[in-house]
N, C-alpha and C. Protein backbone atom coordinates (compact mmCIF):
# COMPACT_ATOMS: atom_id res chain seq x y z
N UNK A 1 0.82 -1.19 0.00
CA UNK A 1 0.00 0.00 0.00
C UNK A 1 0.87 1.26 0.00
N UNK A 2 2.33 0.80 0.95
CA UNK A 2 2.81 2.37 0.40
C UNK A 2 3.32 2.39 -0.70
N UNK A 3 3.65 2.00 -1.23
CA UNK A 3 4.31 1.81 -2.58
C UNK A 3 3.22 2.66 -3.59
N UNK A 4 1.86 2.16 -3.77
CA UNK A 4 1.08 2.68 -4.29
C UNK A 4 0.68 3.98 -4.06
N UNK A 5 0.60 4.56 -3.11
CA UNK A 5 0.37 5.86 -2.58
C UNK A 5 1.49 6.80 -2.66
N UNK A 6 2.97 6.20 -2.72
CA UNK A 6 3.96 7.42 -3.14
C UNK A 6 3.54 6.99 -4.84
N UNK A 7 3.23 6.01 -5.18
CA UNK A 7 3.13 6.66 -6.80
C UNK A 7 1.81 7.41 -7.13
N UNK A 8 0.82 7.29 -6.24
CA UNK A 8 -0.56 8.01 -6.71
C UNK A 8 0.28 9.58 -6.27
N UNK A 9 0.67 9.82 -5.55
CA UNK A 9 1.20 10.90 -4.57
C UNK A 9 2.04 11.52 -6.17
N UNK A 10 2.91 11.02 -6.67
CA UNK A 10 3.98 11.28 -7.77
C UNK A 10 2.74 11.64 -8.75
N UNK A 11 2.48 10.74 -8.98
CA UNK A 11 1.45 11.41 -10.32
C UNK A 11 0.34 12.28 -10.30
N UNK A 12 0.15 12.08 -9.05
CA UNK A 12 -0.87 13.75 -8.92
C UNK A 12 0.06 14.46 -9.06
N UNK A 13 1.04 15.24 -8.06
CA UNK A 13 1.83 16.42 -8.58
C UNK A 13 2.46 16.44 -9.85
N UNK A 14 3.03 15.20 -10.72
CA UNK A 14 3.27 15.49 -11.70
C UNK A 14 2.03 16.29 -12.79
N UNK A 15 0.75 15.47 -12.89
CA UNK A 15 -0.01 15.82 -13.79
C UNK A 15 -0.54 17.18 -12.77
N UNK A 16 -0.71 17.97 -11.87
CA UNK A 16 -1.48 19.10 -11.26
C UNK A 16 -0.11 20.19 -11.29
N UNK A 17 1.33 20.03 -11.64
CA UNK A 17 1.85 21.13 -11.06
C UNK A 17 2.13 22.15 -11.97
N UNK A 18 1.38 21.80 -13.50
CA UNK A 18 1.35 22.84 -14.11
C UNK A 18 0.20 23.83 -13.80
N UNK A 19 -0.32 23.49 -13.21
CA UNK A 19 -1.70 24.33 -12.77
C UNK A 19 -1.13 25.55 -11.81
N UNK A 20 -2.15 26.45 -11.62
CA UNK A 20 -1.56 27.60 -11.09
C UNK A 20 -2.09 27.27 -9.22
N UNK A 21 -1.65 27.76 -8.24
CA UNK A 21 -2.06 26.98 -6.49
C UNK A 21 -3.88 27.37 -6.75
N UNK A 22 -4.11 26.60 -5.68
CA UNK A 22 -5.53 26.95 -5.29
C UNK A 22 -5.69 28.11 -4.39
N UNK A 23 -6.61 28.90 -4.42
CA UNK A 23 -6.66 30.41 -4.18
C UNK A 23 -8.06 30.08 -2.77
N UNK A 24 -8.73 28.96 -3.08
CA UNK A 24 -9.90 28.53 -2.16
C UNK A 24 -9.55 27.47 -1.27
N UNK A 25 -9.95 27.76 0.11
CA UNK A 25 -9.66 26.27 1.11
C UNK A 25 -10.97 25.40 0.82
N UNK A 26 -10.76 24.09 0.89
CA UNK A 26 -11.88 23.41 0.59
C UNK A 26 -12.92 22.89 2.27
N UNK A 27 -12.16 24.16 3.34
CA UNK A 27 -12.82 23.92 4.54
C UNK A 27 -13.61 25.56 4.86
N UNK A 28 -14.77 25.53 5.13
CA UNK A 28 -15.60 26.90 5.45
C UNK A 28 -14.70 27.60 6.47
N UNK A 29 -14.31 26.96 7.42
CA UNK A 29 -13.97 27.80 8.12
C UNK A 29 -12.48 28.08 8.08
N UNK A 30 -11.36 27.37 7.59
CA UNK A 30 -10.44 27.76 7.36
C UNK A 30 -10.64 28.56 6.07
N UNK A 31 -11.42 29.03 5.20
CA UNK A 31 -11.42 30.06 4.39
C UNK A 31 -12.24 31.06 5.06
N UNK A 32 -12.81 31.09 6.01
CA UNK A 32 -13.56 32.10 6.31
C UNK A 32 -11.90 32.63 7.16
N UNK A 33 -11.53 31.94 8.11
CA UNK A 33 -10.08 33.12 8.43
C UNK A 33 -9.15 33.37 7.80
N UNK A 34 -8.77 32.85 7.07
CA UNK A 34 -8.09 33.41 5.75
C UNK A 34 -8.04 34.30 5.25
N UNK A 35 -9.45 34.72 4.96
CA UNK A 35 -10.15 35.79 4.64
C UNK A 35 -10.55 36.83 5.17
N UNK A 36 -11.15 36.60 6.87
CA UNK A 36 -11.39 37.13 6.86
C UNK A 36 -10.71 37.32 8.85
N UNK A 37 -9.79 36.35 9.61
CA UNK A 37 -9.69 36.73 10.50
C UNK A 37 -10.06 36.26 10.85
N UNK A 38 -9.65 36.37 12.89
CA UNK A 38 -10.37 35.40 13.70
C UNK A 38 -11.72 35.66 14.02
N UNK A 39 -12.42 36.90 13.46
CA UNK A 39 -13.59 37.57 13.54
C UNK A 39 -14.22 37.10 13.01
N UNK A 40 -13.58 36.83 11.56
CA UNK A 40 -14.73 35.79 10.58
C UNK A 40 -15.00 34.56 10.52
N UNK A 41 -13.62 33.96 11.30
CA UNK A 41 -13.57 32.52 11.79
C UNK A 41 -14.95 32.09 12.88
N UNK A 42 -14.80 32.97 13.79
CA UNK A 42 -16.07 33.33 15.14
C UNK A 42 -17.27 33.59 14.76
N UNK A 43 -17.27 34.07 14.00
CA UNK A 43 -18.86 34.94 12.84
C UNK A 43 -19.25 33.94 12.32
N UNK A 44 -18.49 32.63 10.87
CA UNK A 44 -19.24 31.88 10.50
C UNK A 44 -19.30 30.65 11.51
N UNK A 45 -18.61 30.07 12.57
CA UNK A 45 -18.35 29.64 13.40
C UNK A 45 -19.71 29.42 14.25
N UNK A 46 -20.23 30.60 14.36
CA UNK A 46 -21.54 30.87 15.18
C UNK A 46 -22.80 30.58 13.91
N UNK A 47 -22.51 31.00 13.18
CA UNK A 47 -23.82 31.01 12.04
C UNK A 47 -24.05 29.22 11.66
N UNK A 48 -22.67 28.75 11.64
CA UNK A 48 -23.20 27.27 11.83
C UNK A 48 -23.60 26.71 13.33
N UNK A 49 -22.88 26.80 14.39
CA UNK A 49 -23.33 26.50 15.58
C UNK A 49 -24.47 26.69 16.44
N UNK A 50 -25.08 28.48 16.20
CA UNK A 50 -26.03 28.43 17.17
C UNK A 50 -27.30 27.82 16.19
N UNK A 51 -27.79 27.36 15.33
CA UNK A 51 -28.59 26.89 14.86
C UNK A 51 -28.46 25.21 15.25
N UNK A 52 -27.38 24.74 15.30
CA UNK A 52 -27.09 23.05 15.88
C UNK A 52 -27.88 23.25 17.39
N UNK A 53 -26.91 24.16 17.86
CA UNK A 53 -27.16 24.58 19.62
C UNK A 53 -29.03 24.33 19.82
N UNK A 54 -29.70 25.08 19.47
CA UNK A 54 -31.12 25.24 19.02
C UNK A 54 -31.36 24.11 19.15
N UNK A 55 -31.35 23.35 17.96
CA UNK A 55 -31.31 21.97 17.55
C UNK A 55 -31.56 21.38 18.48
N UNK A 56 -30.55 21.22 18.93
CA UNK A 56 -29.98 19.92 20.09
C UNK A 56 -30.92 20.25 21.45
N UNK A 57 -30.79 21.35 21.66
CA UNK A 57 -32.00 21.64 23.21
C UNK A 57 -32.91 21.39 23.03
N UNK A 58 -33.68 21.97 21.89
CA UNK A 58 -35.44 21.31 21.82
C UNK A 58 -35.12 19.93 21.30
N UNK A 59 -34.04 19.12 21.41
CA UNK A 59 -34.06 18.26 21.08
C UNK A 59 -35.08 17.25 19.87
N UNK A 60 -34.57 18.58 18.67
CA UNK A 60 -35.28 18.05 17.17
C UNK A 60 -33.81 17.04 16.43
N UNK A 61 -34.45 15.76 16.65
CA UNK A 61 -33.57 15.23 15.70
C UNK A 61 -33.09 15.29 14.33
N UNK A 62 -34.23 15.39 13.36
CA UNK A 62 -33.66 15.74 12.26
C UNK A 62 -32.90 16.70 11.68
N UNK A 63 -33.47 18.36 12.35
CA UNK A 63 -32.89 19.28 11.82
C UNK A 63 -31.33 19.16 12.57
N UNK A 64 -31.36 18.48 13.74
CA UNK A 64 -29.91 18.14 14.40
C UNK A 64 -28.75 17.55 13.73
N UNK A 65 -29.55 16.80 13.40
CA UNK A 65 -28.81 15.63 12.44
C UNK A 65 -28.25 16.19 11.09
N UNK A 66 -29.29 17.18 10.63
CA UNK A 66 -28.39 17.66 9.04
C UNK A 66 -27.45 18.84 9.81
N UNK A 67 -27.75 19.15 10.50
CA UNK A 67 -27.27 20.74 10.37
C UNK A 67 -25.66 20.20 11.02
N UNK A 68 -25.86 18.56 11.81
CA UNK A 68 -24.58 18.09 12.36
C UNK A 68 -23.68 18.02 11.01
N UNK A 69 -24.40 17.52 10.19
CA UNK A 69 -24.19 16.87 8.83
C UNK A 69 -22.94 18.03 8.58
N UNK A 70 -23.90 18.96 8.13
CA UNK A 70 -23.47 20.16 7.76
C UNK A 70 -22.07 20.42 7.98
N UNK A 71 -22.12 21.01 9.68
CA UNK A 71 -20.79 21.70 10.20
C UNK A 71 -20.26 20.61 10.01
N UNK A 72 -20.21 19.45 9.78
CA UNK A 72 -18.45 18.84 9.50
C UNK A 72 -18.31 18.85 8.65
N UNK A 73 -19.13 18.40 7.30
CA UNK A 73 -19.26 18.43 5.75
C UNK A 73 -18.48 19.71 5.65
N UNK A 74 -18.73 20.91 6.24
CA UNK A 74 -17.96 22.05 5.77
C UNK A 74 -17.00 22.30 6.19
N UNK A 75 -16.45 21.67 7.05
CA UNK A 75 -15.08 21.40 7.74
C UNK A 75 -14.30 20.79 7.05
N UNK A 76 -14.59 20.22 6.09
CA UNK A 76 -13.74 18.83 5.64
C UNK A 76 -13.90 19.00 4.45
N UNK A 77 -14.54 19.67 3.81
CA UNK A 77 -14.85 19.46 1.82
C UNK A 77 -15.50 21.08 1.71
N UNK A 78 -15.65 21.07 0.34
CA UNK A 78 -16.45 21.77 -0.08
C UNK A 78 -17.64 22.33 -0.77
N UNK A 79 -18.27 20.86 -0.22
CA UNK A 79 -19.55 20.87 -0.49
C UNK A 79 -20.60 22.23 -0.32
N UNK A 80 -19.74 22.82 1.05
CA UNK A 80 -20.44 24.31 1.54
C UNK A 80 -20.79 25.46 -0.11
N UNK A 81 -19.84 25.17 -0.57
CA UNK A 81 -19.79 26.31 -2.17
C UNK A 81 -21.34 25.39 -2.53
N UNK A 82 -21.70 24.65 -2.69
CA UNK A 82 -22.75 24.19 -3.80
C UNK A 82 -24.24 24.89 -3.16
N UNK A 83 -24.58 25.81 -3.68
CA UNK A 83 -26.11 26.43 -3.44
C UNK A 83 -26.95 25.24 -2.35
N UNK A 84 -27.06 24.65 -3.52
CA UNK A 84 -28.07 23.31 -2.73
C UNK A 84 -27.82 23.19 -1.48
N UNK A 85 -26.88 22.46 -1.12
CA UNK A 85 -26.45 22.00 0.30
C UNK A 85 -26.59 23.10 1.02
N UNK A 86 -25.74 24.28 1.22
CA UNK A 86 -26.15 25.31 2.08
C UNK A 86 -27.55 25.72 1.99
N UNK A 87 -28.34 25.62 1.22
CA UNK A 87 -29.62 26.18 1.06
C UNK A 87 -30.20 25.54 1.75
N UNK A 88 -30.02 24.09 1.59
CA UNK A 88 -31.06 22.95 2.50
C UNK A 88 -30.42 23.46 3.89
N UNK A 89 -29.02 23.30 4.53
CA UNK A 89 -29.23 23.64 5.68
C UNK A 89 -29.65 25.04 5.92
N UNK A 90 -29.30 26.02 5.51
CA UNK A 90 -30.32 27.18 6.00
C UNK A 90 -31.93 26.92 6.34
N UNK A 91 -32.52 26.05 5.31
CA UNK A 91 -33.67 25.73 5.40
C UNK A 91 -33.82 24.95 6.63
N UNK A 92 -33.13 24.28 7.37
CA UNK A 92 -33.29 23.13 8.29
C UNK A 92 -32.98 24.38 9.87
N UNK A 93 -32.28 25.24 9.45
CA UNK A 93 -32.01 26.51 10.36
C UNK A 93 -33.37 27.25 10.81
N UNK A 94 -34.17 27.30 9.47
CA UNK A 94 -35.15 28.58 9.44
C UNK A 94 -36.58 27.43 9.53
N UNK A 95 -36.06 26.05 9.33
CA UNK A 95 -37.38 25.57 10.02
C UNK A 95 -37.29 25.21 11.81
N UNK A 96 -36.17 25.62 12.59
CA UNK A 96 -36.22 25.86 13.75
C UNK A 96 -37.07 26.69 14.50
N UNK A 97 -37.25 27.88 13.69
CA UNK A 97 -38.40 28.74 14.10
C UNK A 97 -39.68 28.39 13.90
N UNK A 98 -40.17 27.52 13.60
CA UNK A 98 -41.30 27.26 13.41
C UNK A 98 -41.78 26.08 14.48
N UNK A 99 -40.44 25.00 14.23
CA UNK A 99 -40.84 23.97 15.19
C UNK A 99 -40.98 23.95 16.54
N UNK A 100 -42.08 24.06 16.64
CA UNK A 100 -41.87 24.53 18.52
C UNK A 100 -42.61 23.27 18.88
N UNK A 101 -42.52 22.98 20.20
CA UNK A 101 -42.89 21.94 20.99
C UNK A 101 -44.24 22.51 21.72
């Protein structure tokens, strides 16, 4: 297995290093400080969290469950860029206000 992985490793940089670097992190929040600071790190930080927070106290599973989805999905990839996905969780955010017990 290592053998294979320093050559997958070799031939990605061979075939990618004519390309110019990537200018985007493929994690929300390491591009949000990048960009924008530990302010913006804290800012989107919260815009995903206090909607989980919510979540989790009225103890709604589903919207818990995506919006868990979510903050790591955007931690880890960049699925966050695709309309859709952020849209659905906003939607799973803004149906918090409604769901009341």
């Amino acid at each position: 297995l290592g053998a294979v992985a320093l050559l997958a490793a070799l031939a990605f940089a061979a075939d990618y290093s004519g390309y110019p670097p990537a200018r985007d992190a493929h994690s929300l929040y390491l591009q949000a400080f990048a960009e924008l600071g530990v302010v913006g790190l804290v800012l989107v930080t919260a815009l995903v969290a206090v909607p989980l927070a919510v979540a989790l106290r009225r103890r709604l599973a589903v919207p818990a469950a995506g919006l868990a989805v979510y903050a790591f999905a955007a931690g880890v990839d960049w699925d966050w860029q695709l309309p859709a996905v952020t849209g659905a969780a906003l939607a799973l955010a803004a149906s918090l206000r409604t769901l009341h017990r």
